[in-house]
C-alpha atoms as a PDB file:
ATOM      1  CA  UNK A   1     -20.366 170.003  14.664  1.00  0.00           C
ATOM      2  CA  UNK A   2     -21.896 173.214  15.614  1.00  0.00           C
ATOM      3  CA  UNK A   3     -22.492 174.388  12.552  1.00  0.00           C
ATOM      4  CA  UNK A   4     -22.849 171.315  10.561  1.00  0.00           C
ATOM      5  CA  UNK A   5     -25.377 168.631  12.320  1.00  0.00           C
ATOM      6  CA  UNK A   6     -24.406 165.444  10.968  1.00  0.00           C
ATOM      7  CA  UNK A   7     -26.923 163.855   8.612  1.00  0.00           C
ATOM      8  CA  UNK A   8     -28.966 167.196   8.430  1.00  0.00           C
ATOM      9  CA  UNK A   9     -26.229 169.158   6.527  1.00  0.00           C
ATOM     10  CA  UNK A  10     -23.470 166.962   5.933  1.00  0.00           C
ATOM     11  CA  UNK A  11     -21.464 164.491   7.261  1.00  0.00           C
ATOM     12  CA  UNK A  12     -19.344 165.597  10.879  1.00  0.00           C
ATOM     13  CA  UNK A  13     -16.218 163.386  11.027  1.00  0.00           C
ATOM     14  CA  UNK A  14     -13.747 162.841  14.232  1.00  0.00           C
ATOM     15  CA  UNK A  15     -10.125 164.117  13.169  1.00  0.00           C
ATOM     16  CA  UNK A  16      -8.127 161.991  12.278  1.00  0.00           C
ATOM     17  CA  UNK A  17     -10.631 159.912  10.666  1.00  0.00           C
ATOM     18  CA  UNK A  18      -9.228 159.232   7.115  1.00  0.00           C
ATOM     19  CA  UNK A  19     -11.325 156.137   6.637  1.00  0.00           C
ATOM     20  CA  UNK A  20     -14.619 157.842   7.853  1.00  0.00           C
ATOM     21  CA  UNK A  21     -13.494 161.128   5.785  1.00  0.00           C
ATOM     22  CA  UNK A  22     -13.165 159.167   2.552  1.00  0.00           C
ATOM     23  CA  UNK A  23     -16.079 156.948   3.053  1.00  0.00           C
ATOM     24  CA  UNK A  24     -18.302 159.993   3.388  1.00  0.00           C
ATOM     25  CA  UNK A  25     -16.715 161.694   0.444  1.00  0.00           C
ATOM     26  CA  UNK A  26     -18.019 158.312  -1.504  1.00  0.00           C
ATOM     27  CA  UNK A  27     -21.151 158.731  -0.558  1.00  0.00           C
ATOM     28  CA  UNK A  28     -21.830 162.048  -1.451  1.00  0.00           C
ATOM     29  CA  UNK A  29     -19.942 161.354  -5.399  1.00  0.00           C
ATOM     30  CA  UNK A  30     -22.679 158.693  -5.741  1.00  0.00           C
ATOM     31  CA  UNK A  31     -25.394 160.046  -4.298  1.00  0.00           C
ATOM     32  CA  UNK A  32     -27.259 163.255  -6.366  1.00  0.00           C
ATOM     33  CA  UNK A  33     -30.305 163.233  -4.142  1.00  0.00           C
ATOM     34  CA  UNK A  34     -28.168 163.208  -1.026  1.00  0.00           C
ATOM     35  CA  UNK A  35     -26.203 165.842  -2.102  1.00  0.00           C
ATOM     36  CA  UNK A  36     -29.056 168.298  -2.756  1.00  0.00           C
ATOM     37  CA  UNK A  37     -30.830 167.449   0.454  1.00  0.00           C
ATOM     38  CA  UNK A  38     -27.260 168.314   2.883  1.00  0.00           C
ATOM     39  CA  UNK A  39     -27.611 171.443   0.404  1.00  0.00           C
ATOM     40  CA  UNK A  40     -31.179 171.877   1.243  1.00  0.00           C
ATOM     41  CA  UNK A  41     -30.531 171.325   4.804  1.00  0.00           C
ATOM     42  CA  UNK A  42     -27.616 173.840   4.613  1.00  0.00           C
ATOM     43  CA  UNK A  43     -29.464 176.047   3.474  1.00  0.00           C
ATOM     44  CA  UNK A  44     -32.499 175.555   5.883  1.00  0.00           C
ATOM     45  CA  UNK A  45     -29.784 175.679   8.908  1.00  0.00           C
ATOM     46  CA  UNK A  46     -27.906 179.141   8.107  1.00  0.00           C
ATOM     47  CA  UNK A  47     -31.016 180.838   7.206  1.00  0.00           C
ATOM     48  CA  UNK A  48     -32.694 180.114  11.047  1.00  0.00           C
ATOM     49  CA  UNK A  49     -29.391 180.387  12.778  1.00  0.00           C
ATOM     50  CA  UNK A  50     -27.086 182.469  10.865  1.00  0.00           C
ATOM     51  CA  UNK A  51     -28.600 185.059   8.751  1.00  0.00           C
ATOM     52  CA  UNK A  52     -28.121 188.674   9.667  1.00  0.00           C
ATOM     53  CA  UNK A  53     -31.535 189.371  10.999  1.00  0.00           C
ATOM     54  CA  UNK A  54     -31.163 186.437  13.881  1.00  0.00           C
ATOM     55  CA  UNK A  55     -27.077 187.196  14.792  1.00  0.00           C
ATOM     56  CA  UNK A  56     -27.707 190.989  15.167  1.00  0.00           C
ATOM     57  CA  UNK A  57     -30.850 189.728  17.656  1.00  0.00           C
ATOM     58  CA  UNK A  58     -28.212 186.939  19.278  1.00  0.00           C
ATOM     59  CA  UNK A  59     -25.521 189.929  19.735  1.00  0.00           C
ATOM     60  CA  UNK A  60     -27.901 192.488  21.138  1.00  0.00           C
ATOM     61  CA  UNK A  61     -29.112 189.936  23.742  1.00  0.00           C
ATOM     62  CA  UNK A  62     -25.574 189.299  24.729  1.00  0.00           C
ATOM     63  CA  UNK A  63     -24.892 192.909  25.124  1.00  0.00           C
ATOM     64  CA  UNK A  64     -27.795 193.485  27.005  1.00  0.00           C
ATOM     65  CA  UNK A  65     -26.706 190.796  29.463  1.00  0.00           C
ATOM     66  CA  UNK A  66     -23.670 191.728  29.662  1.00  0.00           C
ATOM     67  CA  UNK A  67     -24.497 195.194  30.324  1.00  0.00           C
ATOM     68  CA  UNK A  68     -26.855 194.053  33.208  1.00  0.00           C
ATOM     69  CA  UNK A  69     -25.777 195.950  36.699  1.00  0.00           C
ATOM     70  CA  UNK A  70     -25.858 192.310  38.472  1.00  0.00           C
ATOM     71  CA  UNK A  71     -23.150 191.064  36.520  1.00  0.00           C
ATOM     72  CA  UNK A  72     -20.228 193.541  38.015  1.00  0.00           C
END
């Protein structure tokens, strides 16, 4: 779920959910235009939260943090 919202950039199903898995599956084989907007979405999503530019800014603020004096 963290990395797919559900209905932005796919579908998130519980485990275990056979029904819900296959019921999703159907609606992506007959839906085109709801296939290219999770794949527009996907896209959207790992660009702002993902790409190399943000993570290496996300990891150097964690280091920094935990490099902090306060938190020994």
């Amino acid at each position: 779920p963290y990395v797919c919202r559900d209905g932005e950039c796919g579908f998130v199903v519980a485990p275990g959910d056979s029904g819900g898995l296959a019921r999703a599956i159907q609606r992506l084989e007959q839906s085109a235009e709801l296939r290219h907007q999770f794949g527009n979405g996907a896209r959207k999503r790992a660009l702002a939260e993902f790409a190399e530019p943000v993570m290496v800014r996300r990891y150097w603020e964690l280091f920094q943090r935990l490099s902090s004096p306060g938190l020994a």
